[in-house]
Structures are given as structure tokens and as C-alpha cells.
Protein backbone atom coordinates (compact mmCIF):
# COMPACT_ATOMS: atom_id res chain seq x y z
CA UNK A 1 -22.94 -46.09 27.02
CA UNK A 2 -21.53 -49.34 25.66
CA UNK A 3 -24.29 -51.42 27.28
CA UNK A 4 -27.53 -50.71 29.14
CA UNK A 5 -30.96 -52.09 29.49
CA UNK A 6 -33.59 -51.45 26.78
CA UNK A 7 -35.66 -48.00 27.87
CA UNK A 8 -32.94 -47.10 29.81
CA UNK A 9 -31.96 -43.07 30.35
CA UNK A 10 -28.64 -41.98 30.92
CA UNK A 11 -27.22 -38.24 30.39
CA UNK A 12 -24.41 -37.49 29.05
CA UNK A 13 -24.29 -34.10 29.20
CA UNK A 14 -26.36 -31.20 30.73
CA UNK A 15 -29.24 -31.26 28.45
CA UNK A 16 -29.06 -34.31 26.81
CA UNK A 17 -30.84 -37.39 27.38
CA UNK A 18 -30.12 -41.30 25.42
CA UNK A 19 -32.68 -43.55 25.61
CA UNK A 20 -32.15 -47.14 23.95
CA UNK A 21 -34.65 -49.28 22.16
CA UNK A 22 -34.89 -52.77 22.53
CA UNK A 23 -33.83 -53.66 19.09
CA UNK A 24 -30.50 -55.33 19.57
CA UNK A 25 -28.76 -57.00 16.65
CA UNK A 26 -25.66 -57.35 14.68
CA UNK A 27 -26.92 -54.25 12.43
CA UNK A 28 -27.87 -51.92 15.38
CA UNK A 29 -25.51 -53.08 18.52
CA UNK A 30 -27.35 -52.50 21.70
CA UNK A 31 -29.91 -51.51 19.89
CA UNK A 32 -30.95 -47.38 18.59
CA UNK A 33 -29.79 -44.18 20.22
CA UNK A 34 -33.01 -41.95 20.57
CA UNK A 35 -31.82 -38.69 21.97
CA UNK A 36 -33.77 -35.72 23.46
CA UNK A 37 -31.86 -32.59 23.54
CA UNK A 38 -32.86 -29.55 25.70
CA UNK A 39 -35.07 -29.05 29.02
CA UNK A 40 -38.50 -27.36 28.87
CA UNK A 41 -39.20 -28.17 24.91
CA UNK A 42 -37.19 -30.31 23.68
CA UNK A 43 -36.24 -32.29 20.19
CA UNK A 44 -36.28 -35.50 19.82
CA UNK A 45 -33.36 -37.06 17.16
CA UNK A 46 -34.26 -40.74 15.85
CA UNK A 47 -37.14 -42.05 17.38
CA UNK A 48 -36.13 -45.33 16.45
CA UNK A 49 -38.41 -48.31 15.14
CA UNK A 50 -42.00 -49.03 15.87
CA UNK A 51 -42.14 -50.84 19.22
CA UNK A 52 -44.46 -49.37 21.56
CA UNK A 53 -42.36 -49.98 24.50
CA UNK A 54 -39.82 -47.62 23.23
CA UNK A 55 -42.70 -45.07 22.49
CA UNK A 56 -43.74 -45.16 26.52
CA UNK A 57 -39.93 -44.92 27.03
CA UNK A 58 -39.59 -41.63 25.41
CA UNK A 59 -42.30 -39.74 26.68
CA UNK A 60 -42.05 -41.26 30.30
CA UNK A 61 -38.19 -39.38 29.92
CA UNK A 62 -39.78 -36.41 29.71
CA UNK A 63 -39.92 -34.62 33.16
CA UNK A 64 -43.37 -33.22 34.01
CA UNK A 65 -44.65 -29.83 32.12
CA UNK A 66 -41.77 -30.56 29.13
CA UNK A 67 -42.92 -30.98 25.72
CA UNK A 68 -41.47 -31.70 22.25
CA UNK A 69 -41.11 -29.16 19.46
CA UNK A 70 -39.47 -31.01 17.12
CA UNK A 71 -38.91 -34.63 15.80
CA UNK A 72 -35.74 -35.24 13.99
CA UNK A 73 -34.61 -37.45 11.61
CA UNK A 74 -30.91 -38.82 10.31
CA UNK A 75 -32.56 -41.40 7.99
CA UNK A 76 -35.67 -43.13 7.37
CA UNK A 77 -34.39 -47.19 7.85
CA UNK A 78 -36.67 -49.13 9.77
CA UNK A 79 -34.12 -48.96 13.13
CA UNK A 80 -34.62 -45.13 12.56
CA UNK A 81 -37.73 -43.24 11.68
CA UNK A 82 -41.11 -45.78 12.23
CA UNK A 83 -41.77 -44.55 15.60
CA UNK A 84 -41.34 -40.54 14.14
CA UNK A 85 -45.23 -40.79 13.08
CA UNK A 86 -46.77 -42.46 16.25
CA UNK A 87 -44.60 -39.98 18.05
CA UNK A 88 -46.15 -36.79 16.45
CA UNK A 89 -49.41 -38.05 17.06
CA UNK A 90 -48.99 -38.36 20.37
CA UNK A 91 -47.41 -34.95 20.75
CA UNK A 92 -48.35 -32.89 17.88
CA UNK A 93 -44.53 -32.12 17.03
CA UNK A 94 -43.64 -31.97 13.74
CA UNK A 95 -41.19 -34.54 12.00
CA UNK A 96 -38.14 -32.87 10.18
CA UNK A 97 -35.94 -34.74 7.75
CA UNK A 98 -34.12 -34.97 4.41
CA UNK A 99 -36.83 -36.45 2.56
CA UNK A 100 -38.81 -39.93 1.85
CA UNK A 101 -36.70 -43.00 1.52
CA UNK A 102 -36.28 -43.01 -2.36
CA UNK A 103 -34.85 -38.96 -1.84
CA UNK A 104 -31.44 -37.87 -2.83
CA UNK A 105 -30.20 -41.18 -4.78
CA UNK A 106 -27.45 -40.28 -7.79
CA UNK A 107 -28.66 -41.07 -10.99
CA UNK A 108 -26.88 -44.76 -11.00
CA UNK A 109 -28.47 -45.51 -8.15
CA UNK A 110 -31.86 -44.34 -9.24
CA UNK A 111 -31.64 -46.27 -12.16
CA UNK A 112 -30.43 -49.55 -9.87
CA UNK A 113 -33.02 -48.98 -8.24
CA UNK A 114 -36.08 -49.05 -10.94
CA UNK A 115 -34.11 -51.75 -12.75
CA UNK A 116 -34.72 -54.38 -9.19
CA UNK A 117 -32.12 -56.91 -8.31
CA UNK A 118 -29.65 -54.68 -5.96
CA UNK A 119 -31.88 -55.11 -2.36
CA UNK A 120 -31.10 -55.99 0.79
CA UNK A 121 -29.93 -53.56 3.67
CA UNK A 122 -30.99 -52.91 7.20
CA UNK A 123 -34.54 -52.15 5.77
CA UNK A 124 -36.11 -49.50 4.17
CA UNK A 125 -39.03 -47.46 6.20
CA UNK A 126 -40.90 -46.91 2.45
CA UNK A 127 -43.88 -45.18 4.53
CA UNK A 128 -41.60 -42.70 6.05
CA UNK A 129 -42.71 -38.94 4.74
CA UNK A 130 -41.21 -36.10 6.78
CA UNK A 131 -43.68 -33.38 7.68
CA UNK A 132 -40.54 -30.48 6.55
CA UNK A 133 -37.80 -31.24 4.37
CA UNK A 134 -34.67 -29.72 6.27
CA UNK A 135 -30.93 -29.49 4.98
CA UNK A 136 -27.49 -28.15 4.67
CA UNK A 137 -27.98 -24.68 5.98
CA UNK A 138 -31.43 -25.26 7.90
CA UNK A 139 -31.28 -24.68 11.21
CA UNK A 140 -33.64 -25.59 13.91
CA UNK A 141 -34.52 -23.20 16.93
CA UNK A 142 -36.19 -24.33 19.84
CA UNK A 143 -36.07 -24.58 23.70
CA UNK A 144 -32.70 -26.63 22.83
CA UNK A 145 -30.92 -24.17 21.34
CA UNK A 146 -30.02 -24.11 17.72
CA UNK A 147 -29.55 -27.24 16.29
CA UNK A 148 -27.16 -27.74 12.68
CA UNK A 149 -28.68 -29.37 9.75
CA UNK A 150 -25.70 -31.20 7.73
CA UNK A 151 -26.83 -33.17 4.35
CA UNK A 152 -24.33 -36.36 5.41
CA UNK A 153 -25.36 -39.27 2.45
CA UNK A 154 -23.21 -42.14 1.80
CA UNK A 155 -24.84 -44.57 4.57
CA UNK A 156 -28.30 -43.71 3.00
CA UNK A 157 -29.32 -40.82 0.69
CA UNK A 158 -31.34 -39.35 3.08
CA UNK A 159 -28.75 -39.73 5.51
CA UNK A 160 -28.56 -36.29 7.77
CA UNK A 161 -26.52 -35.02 11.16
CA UNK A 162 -27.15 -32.70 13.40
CA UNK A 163 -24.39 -30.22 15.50
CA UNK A 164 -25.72 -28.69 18.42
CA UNK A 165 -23.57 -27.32 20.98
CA UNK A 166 -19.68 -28.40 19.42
CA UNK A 167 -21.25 -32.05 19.23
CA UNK A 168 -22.42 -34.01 15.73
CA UNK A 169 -25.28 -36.64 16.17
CA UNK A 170 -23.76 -38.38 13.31
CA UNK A 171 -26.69 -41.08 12.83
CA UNK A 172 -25.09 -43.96 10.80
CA UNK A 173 -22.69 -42.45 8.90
CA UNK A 174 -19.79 -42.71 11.28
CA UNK A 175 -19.54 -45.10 15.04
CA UNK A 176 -17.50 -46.58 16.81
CA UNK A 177 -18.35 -50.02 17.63
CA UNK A 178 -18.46 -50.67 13.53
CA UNK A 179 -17.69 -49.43 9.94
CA UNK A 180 -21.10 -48.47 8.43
CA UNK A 181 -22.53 -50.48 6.07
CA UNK A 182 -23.17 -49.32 2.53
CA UNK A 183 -25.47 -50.95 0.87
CA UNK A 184 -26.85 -50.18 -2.82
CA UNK A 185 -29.21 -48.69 -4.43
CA UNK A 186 -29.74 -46.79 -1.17
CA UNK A 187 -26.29 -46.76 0.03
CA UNK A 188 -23.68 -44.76 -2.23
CA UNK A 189 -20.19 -45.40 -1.31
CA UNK A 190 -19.24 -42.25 -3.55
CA UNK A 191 -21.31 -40.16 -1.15
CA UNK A 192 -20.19 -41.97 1.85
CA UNK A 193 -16.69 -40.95 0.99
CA UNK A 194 -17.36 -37.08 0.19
CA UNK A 195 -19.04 -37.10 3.65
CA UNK A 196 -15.95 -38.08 5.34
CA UNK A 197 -14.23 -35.94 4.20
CA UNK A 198 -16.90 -33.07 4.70
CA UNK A 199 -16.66 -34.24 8.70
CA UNK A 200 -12.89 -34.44 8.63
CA UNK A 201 -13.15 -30.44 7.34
CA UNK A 202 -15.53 -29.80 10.44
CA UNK A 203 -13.91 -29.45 14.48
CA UNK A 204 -16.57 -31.26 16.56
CA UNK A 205 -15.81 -31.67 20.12
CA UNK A 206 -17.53 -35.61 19.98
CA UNK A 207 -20.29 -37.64 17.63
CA UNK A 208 -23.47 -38.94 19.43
CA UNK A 209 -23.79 -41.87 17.09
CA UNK A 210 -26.67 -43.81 15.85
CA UNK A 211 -26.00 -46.75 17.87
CA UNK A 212 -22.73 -47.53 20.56
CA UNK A 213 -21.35 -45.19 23.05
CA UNK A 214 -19.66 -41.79 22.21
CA UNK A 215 -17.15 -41.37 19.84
CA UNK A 216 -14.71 -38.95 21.93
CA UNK A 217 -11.83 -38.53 19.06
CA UNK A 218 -14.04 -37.54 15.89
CA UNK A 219 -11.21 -36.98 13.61
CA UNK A 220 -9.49 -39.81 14.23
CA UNK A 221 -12.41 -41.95 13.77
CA UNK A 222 -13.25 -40.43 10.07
CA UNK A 223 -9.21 -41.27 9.47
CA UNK A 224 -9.82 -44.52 10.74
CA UNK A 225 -12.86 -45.01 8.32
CA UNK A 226 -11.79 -43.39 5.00
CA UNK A 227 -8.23 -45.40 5.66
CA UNK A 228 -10.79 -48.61 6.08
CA UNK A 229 -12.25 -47.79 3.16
CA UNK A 230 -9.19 -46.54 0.80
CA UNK A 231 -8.01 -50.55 2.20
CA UNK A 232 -10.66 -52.37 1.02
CA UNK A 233 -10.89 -50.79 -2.35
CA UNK A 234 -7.27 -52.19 -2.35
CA UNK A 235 -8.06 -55.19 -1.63
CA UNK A 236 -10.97 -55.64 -4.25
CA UNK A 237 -8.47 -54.68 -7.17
CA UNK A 238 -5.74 -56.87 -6.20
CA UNK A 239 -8.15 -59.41 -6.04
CA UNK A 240 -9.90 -58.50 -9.42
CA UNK A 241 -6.46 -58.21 -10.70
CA UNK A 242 -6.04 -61.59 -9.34
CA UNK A 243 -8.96 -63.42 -10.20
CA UNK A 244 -9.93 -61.57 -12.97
CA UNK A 245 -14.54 -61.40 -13.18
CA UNK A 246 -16.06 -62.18 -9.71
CA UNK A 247 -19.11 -60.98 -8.33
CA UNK A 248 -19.87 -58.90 -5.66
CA UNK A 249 -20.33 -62.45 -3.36
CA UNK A 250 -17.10 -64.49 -4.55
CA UNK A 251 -15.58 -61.06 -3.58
CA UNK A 252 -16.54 -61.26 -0.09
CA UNK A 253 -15.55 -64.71 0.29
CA UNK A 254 -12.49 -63.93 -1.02
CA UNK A 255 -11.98 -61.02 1.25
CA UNK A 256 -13.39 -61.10 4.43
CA UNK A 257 -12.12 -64.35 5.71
CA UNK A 258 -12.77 -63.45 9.07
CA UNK A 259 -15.91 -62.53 8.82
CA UNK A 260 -18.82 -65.68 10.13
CA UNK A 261 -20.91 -66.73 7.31
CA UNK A 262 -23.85 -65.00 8.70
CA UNK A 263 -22.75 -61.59 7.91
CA UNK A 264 -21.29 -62.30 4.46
CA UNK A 265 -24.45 -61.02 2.69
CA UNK A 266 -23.84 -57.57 3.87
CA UNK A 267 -19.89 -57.48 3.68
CA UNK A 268 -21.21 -58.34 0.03
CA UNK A 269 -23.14 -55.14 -0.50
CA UNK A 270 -20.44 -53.37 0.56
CA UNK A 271 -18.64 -55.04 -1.72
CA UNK A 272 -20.91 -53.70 -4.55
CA UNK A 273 -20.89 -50.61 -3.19
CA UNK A 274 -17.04 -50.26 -3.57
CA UNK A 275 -17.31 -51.70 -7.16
CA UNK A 276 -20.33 -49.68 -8.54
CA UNK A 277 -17.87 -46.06 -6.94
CA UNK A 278 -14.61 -47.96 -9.19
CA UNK A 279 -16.68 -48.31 -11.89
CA UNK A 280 -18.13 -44.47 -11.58
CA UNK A 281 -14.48 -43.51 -11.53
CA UNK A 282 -13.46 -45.88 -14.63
CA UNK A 283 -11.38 -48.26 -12.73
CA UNK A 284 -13.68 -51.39 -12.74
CA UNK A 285 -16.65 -52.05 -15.75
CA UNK A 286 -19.43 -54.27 -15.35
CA UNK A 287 -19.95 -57.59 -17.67
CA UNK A 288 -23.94 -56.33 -18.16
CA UNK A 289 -26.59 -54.25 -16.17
CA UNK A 290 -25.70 -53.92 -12.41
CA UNK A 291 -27.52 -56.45 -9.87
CA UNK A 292 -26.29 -58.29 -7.18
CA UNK A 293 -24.88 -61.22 -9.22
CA UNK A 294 -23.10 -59.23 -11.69
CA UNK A 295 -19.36 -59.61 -12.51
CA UNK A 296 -16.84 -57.15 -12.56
CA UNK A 297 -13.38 -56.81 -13.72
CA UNK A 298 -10.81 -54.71 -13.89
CA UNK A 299 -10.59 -51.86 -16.88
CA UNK A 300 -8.30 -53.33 -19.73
């Protein structure tokens, strides 16, 4: 489903239903993927944000007598989880995930975190508080099935996917209309990479991504991505090498020349987010404490 009208239902397969909020944007696409998976009761994954149009759009999916048993979700940014609250009200299902939105950061980011200065992102739900923590290992049992719990952080600490019948609702981590982005203290390109290449370990028939259609080659898409990411790290040290101290910014302008001015503050975070992993694995230091304005250079 490339494109489709806001609180529209399509099926993709038997026992699957997509519905798509109207939150459109260069972050989320088309807008969020909320899926409900089974007949009879059913689980919802990613109820998306809080618009009460999408709310009405979920439950008038739901043909008569069903009912949800379970509310599931891949992370808690504001595209993602708001609605997962109004949702249980309305149906008394419970609301599964990870943890809050400050759960499962390394200790760097932690720290970045309490020290201030790294923000920005696609916006944190910091209400979000899941009524069962769920992960690697977990899974859920319902009218659906069984449904896999994978811990999948890199996109967001929190970050989980869900297998369910040879297919991975792979949330943010990996799509196909765009690379995710990876932005600090919440975003950890250190775990984004070991997640990659936990999925390219795995033998999923397809991903049922956060936002976008399909992807229908999964392990050629995580190729595609870690190769993406193995060339921009390349690209940051030849330009360190190059330049010698930039910032995460001057990076970005350096780098993605392509890329319209707009969306330069996030290819910036990304940015960080590749220097803060060469710096973890002593190939960059930092002139100072770590914040968005903070130089790097290479290790002498």
C-alpha cells in the first residue's frame, strides 16, 4: 500500500487488516501503519498518534461481535503509541510493550540524556507507560495466533517487532520507502546496527513496516541498510580526515548535498549518531561533553 486515503482498510493477507492514520509527513510517509491481526479477537500493533479520527477508524474495522485482546506496541514516539491509552479505554485491552520512553538506553545515552543538549527526533510520547512489559522470548497468544516478541533497539530503545505467521512487523527499524532515522539520546546507532544483523540471522517471508507498503525481499533490504550505513560512516571519516573538527551539522552539510535544507536537522542527528557509535569503538573522540554542537575528530 504505497498510497491510500487516511482511515482507509486494505488486507493484505487472510487475517490481517492496515489501517492508515492521517498523519502524513516527511518523518512518517503516508502517514502510520496500524495493523489488526486475527478475526474474532484480535491485536492491535501501533495504534498510532492521538487523533480521534484514527481512533473511530480502528474500531469501525472491526467486523461486528470481534473484540481486541491485546494492544501492541513497537515504540512509544508520538506517530506510535498516543492512541494505545484511549484505545484500552475504549476496549478494556491491555497495552503490551518494551517499556516507557526513557527504557533500555546504554549508559552513554543515559548520561546524554540527563546532561540535555542532544534533542530533537520524531517526538517522544513521555506519557507512554505500557500496562505489561513484553520482550525477547515473550510471546503473545490470542485469537490471532501466537505472535513473536523480538527486542529490535537502534531506531529507539524501546524499539520492538513482532513475527507472526513467517512475517516481521518491523515498526521503524527497517522500511522501504526510507533509511530510519537515528536520532540520539533515544536513538543508538550501535543498537541499530546489532539489530540488523539480528534480522539478517532471522528467514522472514516479508516486514509489515511502520509506515510504506510491504517490504517483500527482507534480506535484501537489511543488506541494503547496514551497506547504507557501513557508507556513511565512510563518508564521515574521510571527511573528518579531511576537515579535521566539525560538528555533527557542518557534517551534514558537508555530506548530504542532496538532501533540501529542510531535512538537514535530522540527516544531522544521524550524523551524531554515527559519531557518538565511532567514538564508542575508539575511532572518533569528542573535543568536550557530547551535545549537538560538539566537535569531533578523528583519533590521533
Amino acid at each position: 500500500m504505497e498510497r491510500g486515503e487516511s482511515g482507509a482498510v486494505d488486507r493484505p493477507e487472510a487475517d490481517l487488516r492496515r489501517v492508515l492514520a492521517p498523519n502524513p509527513s516527511p518523518m512518517t510517509f503516508h502517514g502510520t501503519n496500524t495493523f489488526i491481526v486475527g478475526t474474532g479477537e484480535v491485536a492491535v500493533i501501533d495504534p498510532g498518534p492521538a487523533i480521534d479520527a484514527h481512533l473511530s477508524a480502528i474500531l469501525g474495522a472491526l467486523d461486528p461481535g470481534e473484540r481486541i485482546g491485546a494492544i501492541l506496541v513497537t515504540h512509544s514516539h508520538l506517530d506510535h503509541s498516543p492512541l494505545a491509552r484511549p484505545l484500552a479505554e475504549a476496549t478494556g485491552a491491555p497495552v503490551l510493550a518494551a517499556g516507557p520512553s526513557d527504557w533500555g538506553r546504554s549508559p552513554v545515552m543515559a548520561a546524554l540524556a540527563q546532561a540535555g543538549g542532544v534533542g530533537g527526533g520524531e517526538g517522544i510520547d513521555s506519557d507512554f507507560a505500557p500496562d505489561r512489559r513484553i520482550g525477547t522470548g515473550d510471546v503473545i497468544g490470542g485469537g490471532w495466533g501466537e505472535i513473536e516478541v523480538l527486542e529490535t533497539p537502534g531506531h529507539m530503545a524501546n524499539h520492538l517487532s513482532f513475527a507472526w505467521r513467517g512475517a516481521l512487523f518491523s515498526g521503524d527499524l527497517v522500511m522501504g520507502w526510507s533509511t530510519s532515522l537515528v536520532s540520539p539520546p533515544d536513538g543508538d546507532m550501535t543498537a541499530f546496527m546489532a539489530s540488523l544483523d539480528a534480522l539478517s540471522r532471522r528467514h522472514d517471508r516479508l516486514y509489515y513496516p511502520g509506515h510504506g507498503s510491504e517490504v517483500t525481499d527482507p534480506a535484501g533490504r537489511v543488506a541494503e541498510l547496514v551497506a547504507h550505513r557501513r557508507g556513511r560512516e565512510a563518508q564521515i571519516l574521510a571527511a573528518l580526515g579531511r576537515l579535521g573538527s566539525c560538528t555533527a551539522a557542518a557534517l551534514a552539510e558537508d555530506i548530504y548535498t542532496e538532501t533540501p535544507p529542510a531535512l538537514l536537522p535530522a540527516a544531522a542527528r544521524n550524523v551524531l549518531a554515527h559519531l557518538i557509535d565511532l567514538k564508542e569503538r575508539n575511532l572518533a573522540e569528542s573535543e568536550g561533553v557530547i551535545t549537538a554542537d560538539t566537535g569531533f575528530r578523528l583519533v590521533s
